[in-house]
PDB file of N, CA and C in Angstrom:
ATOM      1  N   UNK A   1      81.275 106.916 107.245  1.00  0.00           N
ATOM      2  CA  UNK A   1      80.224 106.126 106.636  1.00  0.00           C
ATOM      3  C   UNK A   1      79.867 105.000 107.603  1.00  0.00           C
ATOM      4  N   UNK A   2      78.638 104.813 107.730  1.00  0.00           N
ATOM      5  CA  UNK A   2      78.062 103.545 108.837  1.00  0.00           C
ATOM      6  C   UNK A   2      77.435 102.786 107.405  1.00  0.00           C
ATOM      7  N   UNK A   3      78.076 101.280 107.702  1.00  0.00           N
ATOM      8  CA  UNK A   3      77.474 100.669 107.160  1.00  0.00           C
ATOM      9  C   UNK A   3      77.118  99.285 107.944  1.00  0.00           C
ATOM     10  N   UNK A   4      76.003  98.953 108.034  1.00  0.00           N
ATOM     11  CA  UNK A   4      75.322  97.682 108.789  1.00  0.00           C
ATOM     12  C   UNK A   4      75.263  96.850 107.757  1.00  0.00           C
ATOM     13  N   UNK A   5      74.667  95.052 108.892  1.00  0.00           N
ATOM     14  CA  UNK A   5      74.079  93.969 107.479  1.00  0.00           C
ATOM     15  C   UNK A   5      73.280  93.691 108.980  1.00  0.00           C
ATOM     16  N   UNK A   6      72.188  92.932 107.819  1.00  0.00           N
ATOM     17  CA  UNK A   6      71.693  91.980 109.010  1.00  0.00           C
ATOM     18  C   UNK A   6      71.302  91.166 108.157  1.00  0.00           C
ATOM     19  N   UNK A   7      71.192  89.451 108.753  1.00  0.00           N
ATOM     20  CA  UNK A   7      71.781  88.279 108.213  1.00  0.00           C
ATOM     21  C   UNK A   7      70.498  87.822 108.621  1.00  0.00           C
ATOM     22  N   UNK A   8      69.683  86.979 107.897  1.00  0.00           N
ATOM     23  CA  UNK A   8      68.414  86.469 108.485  1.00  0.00           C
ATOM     24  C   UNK A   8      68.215  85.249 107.888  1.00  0.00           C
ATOM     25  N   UNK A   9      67.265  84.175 108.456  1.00  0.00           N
ATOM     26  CA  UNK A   9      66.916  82.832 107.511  1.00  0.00           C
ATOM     27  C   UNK A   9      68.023  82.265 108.102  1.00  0.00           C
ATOM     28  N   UNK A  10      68.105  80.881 107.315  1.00  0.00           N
ATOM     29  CA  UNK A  10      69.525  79.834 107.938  1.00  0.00           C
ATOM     30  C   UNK A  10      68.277  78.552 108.033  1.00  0.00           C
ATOM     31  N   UNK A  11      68.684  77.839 108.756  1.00  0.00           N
ATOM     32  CA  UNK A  11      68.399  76.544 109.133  1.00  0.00           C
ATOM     33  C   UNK A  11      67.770  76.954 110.843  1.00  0.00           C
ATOM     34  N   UNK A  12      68.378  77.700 111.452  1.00  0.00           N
ATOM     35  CA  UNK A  12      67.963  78.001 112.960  1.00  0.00           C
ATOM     36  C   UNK A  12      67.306  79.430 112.750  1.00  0.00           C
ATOM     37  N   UNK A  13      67.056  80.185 111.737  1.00  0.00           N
ATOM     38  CA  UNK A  13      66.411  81.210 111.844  1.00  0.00           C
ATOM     39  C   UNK A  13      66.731  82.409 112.956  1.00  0.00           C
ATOM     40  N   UNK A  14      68.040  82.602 112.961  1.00  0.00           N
ATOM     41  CA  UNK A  14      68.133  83.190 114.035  1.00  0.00           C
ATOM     42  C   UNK A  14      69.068  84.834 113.242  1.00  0.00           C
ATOM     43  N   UNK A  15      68.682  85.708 113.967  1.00  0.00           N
ATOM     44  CA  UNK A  15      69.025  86.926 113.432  1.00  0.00           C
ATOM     45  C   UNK A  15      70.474  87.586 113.558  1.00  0.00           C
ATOM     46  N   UNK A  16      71.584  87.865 113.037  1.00  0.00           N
ATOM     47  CA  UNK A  16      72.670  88.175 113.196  1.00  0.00           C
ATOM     48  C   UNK A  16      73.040  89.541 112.493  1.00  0.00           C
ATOM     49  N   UNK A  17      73.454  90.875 113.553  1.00  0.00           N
ATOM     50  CA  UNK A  17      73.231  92.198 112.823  1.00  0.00           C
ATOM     51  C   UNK A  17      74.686  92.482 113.473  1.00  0.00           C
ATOM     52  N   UNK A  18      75.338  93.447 112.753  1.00  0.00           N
ATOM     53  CA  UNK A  18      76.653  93.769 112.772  1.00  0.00           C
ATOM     54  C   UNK A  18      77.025  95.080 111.875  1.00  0.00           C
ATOM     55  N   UNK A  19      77.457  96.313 112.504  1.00  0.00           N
ATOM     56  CA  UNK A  19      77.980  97.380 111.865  1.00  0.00           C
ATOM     57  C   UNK A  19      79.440  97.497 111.682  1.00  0.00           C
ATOM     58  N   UNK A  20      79.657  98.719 110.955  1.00  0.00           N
ATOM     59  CA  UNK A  20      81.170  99.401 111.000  1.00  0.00           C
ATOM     60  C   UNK A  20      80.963 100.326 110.703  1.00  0.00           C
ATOM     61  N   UNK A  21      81.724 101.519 111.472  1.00  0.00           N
ATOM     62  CA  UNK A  21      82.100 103.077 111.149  1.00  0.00           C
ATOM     63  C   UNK A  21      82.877 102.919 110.451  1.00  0.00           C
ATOM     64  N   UNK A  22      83.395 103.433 109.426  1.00  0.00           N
ATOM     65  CA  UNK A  22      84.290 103.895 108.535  1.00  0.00           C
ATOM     66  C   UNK A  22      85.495 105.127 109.179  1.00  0.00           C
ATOM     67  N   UNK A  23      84.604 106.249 109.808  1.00  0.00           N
ATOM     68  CA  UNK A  23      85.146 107.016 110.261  1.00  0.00           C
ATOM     69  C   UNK A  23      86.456 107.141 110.862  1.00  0.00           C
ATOM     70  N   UNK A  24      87.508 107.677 110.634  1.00  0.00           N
ATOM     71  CA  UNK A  24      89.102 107.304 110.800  1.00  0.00           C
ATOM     72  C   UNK A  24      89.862 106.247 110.669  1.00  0.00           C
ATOM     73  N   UNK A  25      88.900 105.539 110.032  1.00  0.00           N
ATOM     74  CA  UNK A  25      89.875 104.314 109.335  1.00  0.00           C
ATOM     75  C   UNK A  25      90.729 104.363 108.294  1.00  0.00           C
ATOM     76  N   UNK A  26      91.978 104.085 108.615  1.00  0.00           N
ATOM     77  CA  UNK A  26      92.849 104.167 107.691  1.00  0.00           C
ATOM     78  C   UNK A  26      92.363 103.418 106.038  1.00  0.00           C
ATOM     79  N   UNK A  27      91.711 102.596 105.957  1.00  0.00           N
ATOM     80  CA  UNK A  27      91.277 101.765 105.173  1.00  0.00           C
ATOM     81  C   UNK A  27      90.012 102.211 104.421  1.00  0.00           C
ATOM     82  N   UNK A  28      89.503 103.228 104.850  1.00  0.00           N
ATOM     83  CA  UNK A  28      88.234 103.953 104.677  1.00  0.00           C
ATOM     84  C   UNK A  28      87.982 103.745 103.327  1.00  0.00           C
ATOM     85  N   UNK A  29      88.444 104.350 102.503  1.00  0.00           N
ATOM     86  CA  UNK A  29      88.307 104.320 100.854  1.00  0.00           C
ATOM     87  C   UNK A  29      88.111 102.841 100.731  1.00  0.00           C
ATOM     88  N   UNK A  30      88.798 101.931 101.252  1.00  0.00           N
ATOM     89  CA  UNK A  30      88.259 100.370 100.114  1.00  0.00           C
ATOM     90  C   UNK A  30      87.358 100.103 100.946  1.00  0.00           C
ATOM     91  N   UNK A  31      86.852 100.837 102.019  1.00  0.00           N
ATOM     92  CA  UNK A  31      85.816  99.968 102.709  1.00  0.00           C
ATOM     93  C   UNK A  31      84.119 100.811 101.804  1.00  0.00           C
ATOM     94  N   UNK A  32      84.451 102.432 101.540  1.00  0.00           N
ATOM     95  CA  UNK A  32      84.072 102.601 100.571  1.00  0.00           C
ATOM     96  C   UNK A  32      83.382 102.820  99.226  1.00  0.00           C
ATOM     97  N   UNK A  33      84.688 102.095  98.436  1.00  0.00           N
ATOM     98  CA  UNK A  33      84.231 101.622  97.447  1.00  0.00           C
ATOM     99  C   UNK A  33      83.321 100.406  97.102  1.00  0.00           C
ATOM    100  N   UNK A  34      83.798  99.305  98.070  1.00  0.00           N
ATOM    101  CA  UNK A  34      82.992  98.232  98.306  1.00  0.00           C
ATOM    102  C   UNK A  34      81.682  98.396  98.488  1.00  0.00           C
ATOM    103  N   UNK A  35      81.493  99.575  99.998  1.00  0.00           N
ATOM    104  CA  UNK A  35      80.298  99.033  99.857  1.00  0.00           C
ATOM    105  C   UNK A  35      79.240 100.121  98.520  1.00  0.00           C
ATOM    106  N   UNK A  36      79.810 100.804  98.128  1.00  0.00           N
ATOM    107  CA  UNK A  36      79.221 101.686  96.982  1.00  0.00           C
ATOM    108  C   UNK A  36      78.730 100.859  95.813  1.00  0.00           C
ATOM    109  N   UNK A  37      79.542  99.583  95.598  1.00  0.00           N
ATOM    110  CA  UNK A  37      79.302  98.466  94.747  1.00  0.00           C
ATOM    111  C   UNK A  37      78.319  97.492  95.264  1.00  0.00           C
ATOM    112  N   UNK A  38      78.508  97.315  96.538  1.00  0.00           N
ATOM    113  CA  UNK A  38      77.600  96.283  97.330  1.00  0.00           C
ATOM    114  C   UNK A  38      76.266  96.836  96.595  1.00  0.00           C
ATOM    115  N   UNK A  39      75.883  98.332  96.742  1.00  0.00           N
ATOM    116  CA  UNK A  39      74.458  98.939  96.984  1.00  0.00           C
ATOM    117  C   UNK A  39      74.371  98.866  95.770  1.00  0.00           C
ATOM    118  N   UNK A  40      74.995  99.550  94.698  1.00  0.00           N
ATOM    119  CA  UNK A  40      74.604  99.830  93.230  1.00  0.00           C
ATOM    120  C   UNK A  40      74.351  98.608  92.680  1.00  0.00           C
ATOM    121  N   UNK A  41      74.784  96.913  92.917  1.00  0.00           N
ATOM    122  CA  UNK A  41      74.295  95.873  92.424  1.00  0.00           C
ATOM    123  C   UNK A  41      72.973  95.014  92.978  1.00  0.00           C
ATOM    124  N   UNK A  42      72.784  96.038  94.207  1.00  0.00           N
ATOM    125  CA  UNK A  42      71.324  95.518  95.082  1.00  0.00           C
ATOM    126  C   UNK A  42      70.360  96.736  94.419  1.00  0.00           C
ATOM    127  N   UNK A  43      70.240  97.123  94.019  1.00  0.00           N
ATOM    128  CA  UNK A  43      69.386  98.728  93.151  1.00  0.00           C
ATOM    129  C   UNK A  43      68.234  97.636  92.281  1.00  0.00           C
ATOM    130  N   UNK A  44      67.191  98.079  92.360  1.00  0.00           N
ATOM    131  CA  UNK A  44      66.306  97.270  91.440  1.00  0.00           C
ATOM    132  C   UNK A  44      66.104  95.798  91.528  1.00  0.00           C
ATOM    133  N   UNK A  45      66.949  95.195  92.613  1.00  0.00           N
ATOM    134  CA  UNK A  45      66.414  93.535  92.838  1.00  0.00           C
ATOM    135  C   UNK A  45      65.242  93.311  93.608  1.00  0.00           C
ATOM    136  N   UNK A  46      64.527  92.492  92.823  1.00  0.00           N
ATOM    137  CA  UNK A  46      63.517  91.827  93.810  1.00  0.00           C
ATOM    138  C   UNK A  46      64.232  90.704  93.955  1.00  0.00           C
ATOM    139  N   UNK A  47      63.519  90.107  95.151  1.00  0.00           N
ATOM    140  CA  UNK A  47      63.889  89.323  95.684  1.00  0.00           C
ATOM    141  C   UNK A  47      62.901  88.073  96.011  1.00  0.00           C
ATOM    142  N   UNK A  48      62.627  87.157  95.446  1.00  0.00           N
ATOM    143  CA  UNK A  48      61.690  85.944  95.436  1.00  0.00           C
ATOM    144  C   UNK A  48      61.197  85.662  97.103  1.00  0.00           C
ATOM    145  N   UNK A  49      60.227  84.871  97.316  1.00  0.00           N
ATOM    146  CA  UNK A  49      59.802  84.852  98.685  1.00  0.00           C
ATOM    147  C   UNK A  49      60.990  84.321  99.438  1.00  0.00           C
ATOM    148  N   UNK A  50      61.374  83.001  99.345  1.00  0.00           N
ATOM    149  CA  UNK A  50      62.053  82.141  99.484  1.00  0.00           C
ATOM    150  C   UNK A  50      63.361  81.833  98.659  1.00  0.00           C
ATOM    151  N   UNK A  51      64.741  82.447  98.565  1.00  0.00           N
ATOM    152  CA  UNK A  51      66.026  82.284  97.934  1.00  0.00           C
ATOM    153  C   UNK A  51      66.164  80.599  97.234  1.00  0.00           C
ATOM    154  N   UNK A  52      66.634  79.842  98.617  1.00  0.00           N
ATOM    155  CA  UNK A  52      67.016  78.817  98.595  1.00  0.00           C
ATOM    156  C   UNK A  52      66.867  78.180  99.902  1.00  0.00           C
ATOM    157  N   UNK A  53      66.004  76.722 100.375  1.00  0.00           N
ATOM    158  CA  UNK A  53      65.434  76.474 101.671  1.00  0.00           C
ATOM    159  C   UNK A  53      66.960  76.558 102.340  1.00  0.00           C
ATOM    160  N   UNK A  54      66.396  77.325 103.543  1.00  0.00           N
ATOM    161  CA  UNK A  54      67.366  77.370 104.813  1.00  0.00           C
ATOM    162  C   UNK A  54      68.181  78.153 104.508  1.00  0.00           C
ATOM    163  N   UNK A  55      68.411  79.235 103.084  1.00  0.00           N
ATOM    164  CA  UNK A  55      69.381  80.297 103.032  1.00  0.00           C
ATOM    165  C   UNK A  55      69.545  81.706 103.715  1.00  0.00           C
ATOM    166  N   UNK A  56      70.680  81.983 103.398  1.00  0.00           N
ATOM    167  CA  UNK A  56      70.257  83.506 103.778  1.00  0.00           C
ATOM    168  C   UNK A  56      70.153  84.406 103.476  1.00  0.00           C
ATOM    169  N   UNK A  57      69.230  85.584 104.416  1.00  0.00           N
ATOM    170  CA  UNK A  57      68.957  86.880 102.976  1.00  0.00           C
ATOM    171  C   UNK A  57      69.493  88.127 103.959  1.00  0.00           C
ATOM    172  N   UNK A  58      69.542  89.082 103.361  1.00  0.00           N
ATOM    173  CA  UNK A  58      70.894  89.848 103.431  1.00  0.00           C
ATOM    174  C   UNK A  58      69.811  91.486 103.766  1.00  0.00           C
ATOM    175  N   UNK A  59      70.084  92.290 104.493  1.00  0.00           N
ATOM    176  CA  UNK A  59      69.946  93.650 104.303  1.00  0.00           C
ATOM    177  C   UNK A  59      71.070  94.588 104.698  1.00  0.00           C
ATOM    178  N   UNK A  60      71.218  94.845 103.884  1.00  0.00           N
ATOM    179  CA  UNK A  60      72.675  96.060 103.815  1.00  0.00           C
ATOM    180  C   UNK A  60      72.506  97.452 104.015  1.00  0.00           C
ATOM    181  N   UNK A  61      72.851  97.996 104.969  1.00  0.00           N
ATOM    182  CA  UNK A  61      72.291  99.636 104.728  1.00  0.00           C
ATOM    183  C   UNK A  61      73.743 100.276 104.965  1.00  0.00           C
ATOM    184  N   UNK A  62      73.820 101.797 103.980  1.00  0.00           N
ATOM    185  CA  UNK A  62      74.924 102.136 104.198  1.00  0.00           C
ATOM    186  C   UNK A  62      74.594 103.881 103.851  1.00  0.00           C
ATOM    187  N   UNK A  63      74.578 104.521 105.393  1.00  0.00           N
ATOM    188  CA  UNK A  63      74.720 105.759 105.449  1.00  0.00           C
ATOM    189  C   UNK A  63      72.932 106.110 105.354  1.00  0.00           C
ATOM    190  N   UNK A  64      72.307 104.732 105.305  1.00  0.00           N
ATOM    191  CA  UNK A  64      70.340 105.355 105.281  1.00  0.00           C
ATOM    192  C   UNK A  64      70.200 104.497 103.909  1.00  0.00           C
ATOM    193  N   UNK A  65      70.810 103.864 103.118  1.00  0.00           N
ATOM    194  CA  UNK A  65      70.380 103.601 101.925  1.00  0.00           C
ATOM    195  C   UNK A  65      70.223 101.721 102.167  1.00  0.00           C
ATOM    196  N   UNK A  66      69.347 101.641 101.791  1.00  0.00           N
ATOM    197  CA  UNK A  66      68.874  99.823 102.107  1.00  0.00           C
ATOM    198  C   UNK A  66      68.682  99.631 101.535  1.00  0.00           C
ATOM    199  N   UNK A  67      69.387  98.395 100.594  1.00  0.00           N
ATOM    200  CA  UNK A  67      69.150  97.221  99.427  1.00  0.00           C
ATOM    201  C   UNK A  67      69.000  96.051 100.451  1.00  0.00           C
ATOM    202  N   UNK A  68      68.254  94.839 100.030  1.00  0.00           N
ATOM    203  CA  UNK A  68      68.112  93.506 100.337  1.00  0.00           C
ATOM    204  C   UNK A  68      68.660  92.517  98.913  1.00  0.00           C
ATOM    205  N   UNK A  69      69.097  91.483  99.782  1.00  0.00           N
ATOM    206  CA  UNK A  69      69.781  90.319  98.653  1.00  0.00           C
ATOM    207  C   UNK A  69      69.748  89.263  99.597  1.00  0.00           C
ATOM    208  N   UNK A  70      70.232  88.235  98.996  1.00  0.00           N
ATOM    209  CA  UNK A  70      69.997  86.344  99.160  1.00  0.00           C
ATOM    210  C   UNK A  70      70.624  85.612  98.594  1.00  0.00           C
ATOM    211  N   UNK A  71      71.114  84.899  99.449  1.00  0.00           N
ATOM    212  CA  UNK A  71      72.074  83.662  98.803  1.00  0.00           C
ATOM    213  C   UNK A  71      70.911  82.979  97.567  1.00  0.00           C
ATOM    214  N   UNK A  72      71.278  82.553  96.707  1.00  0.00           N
ATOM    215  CA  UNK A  72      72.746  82.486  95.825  1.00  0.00           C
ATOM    216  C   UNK A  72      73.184  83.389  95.400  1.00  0.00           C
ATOM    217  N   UNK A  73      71.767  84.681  94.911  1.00  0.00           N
ATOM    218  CA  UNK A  73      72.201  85.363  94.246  1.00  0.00           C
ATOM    219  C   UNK A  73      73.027  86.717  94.703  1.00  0.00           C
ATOM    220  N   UNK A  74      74.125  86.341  95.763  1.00  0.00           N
ATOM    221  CA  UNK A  74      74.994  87.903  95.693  1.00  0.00           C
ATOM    222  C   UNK A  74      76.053  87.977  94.650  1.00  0.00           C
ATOM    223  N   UNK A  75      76.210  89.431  94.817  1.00  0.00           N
ATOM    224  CA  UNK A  75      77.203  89.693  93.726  1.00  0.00           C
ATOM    225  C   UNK A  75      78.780  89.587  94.391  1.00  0.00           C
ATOM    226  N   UNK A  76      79.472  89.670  93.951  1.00  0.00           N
ATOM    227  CA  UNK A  76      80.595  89.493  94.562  1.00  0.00           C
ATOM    228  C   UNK A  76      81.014  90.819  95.622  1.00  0.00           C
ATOM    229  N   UNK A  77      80.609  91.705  94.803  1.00  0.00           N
ATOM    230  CA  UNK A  77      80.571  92.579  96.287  1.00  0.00           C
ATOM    231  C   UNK A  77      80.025  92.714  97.657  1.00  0.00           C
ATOM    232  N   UNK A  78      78.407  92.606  97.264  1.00  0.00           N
ATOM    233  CA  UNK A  78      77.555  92.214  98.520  1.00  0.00           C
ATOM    234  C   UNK A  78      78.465  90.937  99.203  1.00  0.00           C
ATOM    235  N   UNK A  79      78.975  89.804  99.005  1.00  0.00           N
ATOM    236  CA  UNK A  79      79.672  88.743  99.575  1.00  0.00           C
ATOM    237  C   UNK A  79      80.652  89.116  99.949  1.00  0.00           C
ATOM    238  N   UNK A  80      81.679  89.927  99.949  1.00  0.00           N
ATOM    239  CA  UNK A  80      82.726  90.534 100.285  1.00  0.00           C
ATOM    240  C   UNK A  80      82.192  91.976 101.856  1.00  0.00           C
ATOM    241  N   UNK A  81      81.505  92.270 101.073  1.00  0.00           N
ATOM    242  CA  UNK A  81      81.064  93.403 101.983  1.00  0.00           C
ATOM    243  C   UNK A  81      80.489  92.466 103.362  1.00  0.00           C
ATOM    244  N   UNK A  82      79.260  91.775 102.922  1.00  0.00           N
ATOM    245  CA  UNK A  82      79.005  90.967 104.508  1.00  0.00           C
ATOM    246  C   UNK A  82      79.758  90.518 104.711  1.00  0.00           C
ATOM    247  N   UNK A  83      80.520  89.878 104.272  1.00  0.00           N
ATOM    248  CA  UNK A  83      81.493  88.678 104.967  1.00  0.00           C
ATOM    249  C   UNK A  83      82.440  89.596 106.242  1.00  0.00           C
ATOM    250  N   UNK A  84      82.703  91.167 105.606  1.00  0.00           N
ATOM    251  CA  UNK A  84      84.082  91.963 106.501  1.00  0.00           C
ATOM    252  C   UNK A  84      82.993  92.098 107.265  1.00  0.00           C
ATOM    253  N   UNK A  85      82.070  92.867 106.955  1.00  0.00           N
ATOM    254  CA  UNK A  85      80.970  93.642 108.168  1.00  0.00           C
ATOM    255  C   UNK A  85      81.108  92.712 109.051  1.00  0.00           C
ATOM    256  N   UNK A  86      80.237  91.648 108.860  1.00  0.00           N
ATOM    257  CA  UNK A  86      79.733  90.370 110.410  1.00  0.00           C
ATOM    258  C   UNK A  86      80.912  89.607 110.666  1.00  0.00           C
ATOM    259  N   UNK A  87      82.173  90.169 109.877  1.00  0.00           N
ATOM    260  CA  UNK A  87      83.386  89.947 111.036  1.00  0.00           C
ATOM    261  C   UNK A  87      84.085  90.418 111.539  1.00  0.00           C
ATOM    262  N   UNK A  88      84.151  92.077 111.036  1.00  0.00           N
ATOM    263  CA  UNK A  88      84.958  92.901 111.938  1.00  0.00           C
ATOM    264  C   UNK A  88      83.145  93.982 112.712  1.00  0.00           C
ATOM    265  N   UNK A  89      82.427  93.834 112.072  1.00  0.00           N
ATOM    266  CA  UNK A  89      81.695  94.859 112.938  1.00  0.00           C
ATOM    267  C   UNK A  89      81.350  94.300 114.616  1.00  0.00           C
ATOM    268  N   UNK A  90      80.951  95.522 115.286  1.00  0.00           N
ATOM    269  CA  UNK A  90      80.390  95.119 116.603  1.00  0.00           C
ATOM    270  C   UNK A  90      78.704  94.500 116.529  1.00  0.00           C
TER     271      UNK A  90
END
């Protein structure tokens, strides 16, 4: 499973994108399940122009499937899921 984020907005507006293969990871299943939750709670959100000034908004794709989200409103998964991605991905 490939799953990307890319991190946009902030205060400096500057773009931050980061993947992970899943593929032979011992850990594979919770990486997963996570992000299976990440996507199923991004399903049907719109997303307002503007979150919160200087926040950030989120695109998650996993395996071809793309939800978008935004601070404040992630779910605890989407927050879990970016947080590993844009720190263990390349």
């Amino acid at each position: 499973m490939l799953i990307s984020v890319v991190r946009s907005g902030g205060f400096a507006g500057i773009e931050r994108r980061a993947e992970v293969d899943t593929s032979g990871r011992p850990d594979a299943r919770e990486w997963h399940a996570l992000a299976a939750a990440a996507v199923a709670s991004g399903r049907g959100v719109r997303l307002p122009g503007a979150a919160i000034p200087d926040g950030f908004s989120y695109e998650i794709t996993v395996d071809g499937q793309t939800v978008h989200c935004a601070e404040p409103q992630l779910s605890d998964a989407q927050r879990d899921l970016i947080s590993r991605v844009l720190k263990e991905g390349a």
